[in-house]
N, C-alpha and C. Protein backbone atom coordinates (compact mmCIF):
# COMPACT_ATOMS: atom_id res chain seq x y z
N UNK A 1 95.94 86.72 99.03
CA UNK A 1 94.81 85.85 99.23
C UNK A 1 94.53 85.76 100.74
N UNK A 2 93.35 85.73 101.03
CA UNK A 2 93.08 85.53 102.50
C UNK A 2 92.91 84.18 102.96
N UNK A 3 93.43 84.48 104.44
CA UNK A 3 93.28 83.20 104.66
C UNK A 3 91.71 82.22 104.99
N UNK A 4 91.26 81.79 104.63
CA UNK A 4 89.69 81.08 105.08
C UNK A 4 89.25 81.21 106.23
N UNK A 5 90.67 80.09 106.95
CA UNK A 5 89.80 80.09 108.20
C UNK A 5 90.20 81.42 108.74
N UNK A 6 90.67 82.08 108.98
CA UNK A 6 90.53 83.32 109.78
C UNK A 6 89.60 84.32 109.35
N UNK A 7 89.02 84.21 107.93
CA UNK A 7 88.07 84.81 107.60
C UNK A 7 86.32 84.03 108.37
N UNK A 8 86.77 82.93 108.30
CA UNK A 8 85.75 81.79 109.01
C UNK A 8 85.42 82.67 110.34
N UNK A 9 86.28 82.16 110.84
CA UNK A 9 85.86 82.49 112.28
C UNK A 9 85.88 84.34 112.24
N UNK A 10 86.76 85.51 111.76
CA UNK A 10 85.89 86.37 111.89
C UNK A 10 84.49 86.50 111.45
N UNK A 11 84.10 85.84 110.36
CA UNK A 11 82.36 85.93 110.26
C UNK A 11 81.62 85.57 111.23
N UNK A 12 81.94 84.19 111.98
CA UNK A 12 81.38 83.36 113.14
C UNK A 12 81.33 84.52 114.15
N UNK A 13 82.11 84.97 114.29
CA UNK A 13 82.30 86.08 115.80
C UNK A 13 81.49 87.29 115.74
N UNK A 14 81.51 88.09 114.04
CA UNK A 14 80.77 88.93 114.13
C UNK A 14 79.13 88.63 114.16
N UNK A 15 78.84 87.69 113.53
CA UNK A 15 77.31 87.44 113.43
C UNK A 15 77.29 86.49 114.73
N UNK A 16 77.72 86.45 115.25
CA UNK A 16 77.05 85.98 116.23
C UNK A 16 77.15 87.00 117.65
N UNK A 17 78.07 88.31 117.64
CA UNK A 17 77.59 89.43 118.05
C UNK A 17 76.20 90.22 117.49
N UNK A 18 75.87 89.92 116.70
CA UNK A 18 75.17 90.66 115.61
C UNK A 18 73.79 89.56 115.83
N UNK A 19 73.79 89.01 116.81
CA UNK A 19 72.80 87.58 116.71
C UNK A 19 71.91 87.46 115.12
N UNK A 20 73.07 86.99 114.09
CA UNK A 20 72.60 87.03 112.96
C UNK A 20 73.33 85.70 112.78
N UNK A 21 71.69 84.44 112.58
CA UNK A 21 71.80 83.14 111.97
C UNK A 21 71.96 83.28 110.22
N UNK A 22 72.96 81.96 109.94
CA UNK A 22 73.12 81.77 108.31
C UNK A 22 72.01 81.02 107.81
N UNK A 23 71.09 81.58 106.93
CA UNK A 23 70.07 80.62 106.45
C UNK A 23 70.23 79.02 106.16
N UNK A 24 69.34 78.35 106.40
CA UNK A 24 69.16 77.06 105.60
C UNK A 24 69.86 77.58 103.89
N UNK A 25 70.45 76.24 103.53
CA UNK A 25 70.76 76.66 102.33
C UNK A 25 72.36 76.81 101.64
N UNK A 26 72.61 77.59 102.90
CA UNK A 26 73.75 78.57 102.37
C UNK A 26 74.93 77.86 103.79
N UNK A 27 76.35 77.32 103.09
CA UNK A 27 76.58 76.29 104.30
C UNK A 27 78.20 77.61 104.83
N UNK A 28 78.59 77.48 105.84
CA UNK A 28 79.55 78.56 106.68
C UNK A 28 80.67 78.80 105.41
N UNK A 29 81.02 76.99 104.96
CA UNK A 29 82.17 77.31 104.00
C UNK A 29 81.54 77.56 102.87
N UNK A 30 80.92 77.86 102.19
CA UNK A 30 80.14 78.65 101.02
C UNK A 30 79.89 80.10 101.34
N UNK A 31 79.68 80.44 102.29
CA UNK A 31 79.28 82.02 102.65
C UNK A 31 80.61 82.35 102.47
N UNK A 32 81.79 81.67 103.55
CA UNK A 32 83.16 82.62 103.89
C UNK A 32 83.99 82.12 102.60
N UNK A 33 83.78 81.37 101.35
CA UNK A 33 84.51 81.53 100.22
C UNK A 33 84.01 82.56 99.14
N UNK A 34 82.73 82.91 99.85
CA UNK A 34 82.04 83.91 98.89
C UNK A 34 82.29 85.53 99.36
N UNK A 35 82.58 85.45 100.65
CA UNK A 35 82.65 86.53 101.34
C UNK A 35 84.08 87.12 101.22
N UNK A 36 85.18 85.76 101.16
CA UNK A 36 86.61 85.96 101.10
C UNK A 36 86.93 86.74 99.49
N UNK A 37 85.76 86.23 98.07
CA UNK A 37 86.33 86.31 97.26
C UNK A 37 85.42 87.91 96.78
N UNK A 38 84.09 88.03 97.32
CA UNK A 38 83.70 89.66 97.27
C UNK A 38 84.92 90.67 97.71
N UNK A 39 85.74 90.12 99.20
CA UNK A 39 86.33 90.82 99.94
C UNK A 39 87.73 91.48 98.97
N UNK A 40 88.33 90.26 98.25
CA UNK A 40 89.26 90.06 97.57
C UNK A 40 89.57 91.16 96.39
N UNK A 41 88.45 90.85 95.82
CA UNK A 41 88.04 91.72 94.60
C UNK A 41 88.05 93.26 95.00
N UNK A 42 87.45 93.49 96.05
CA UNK A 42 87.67 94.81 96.40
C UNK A 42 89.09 95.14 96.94
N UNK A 43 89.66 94.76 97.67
CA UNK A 43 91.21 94.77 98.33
C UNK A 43 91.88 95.15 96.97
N UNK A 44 91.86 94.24 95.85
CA UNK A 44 92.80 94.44 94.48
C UNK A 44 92.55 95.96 93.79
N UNK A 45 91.14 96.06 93.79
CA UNK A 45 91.18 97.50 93.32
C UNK A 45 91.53 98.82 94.17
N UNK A 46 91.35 98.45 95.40
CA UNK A 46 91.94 99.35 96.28
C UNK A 46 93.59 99.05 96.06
N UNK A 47 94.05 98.34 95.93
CA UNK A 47 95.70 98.42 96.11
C UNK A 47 96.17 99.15 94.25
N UNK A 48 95.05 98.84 93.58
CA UNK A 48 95.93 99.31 91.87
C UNK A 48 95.35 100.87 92.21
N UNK A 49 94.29 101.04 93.06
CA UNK A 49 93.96 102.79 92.96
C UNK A 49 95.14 103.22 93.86
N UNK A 50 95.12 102.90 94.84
CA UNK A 50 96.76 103.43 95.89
C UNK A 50 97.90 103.22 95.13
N UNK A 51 98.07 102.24 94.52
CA UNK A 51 99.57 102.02 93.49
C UNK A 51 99.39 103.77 92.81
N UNK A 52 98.32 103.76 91.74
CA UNK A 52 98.14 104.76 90.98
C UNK A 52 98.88 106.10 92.05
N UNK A 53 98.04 106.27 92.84
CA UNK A 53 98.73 107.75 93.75
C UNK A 53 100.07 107.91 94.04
N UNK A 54 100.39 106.36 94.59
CA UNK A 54 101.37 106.65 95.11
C UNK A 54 102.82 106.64 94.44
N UNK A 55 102.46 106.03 93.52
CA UNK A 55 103.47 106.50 92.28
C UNK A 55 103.08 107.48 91.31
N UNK A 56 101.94 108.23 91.72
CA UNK A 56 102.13 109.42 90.82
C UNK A 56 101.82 109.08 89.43
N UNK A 57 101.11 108.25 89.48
CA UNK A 57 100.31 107.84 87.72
C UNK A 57 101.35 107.30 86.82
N UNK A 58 102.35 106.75 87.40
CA UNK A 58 103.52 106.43 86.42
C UNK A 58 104.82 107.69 86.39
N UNK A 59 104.34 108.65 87.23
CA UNK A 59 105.62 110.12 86.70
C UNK A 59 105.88 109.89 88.83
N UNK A 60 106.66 108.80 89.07
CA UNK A 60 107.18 108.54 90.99
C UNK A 60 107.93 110.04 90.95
N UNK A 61 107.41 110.55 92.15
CA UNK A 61 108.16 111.45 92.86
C UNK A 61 109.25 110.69 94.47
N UNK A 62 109.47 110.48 93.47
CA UNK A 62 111.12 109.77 94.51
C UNK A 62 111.59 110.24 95.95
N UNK A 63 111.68 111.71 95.51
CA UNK A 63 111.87 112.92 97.09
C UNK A 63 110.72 112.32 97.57
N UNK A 64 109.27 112.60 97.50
CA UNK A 64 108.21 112.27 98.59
C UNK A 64 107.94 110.35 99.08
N UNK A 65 108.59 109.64 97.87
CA UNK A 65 108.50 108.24 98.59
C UNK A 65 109.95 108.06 99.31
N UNK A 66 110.94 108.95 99.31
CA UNK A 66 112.10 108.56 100.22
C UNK A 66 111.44 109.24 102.00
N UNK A 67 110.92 110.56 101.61
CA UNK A 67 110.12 110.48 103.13
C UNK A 67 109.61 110.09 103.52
N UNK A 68 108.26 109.20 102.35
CA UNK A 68 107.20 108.36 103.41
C UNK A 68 108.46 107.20 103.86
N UNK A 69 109.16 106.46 103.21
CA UNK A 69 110.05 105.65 103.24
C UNK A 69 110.68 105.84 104.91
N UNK A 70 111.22 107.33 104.68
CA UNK A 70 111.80 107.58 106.69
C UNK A 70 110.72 107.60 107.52
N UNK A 71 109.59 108.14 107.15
CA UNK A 71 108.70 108.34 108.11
C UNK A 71 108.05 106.75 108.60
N UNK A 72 108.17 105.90 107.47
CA UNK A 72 107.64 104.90 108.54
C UNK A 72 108.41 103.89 108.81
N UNK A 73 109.52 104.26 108.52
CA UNK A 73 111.37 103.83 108.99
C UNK A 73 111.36 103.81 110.63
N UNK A 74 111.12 105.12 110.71
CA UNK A 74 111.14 105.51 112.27
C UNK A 74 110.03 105.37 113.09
N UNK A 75 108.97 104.94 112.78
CA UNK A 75 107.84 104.72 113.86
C UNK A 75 107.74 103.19 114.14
């Protein structure tokens, strides 16, 4: 789950690089719970499509997750 306010204030920072005002209407904490939970929804399907690969559809190749395993052991 993300956190709000840090989603808060990254929206605040980008639109206001972006000199892009929030309409009448629509209030900061309504946009960034709407924005957190669009964001959300996508994050989950990205992590069950990467699960899928990276275990190999259910058939884990063990040898290649013990290397990614060293490889980012050591960096």
């Amino acid at each position: 789950m993300l956190s709000r306010e840090v989603v808060k204030y990254f929206l605040e920072e980008e639109l206001k690089e972006r000199s892009t005002k929030i309409p009448k209407g629509i209030s900061k904490e309504t946009l960034t719970e709407t924005f957190c939970r669009y964001t959300e929804d996508d994050y989950y399907e990205w992590l069950k499509d990467n699960f899928k690969t990276f275990f190999n559809y259910g058939n884990p190749d063990w040898d290649w997750i013990k290397d990614k395993i060293g490889h980012y052991k050591s960096n």
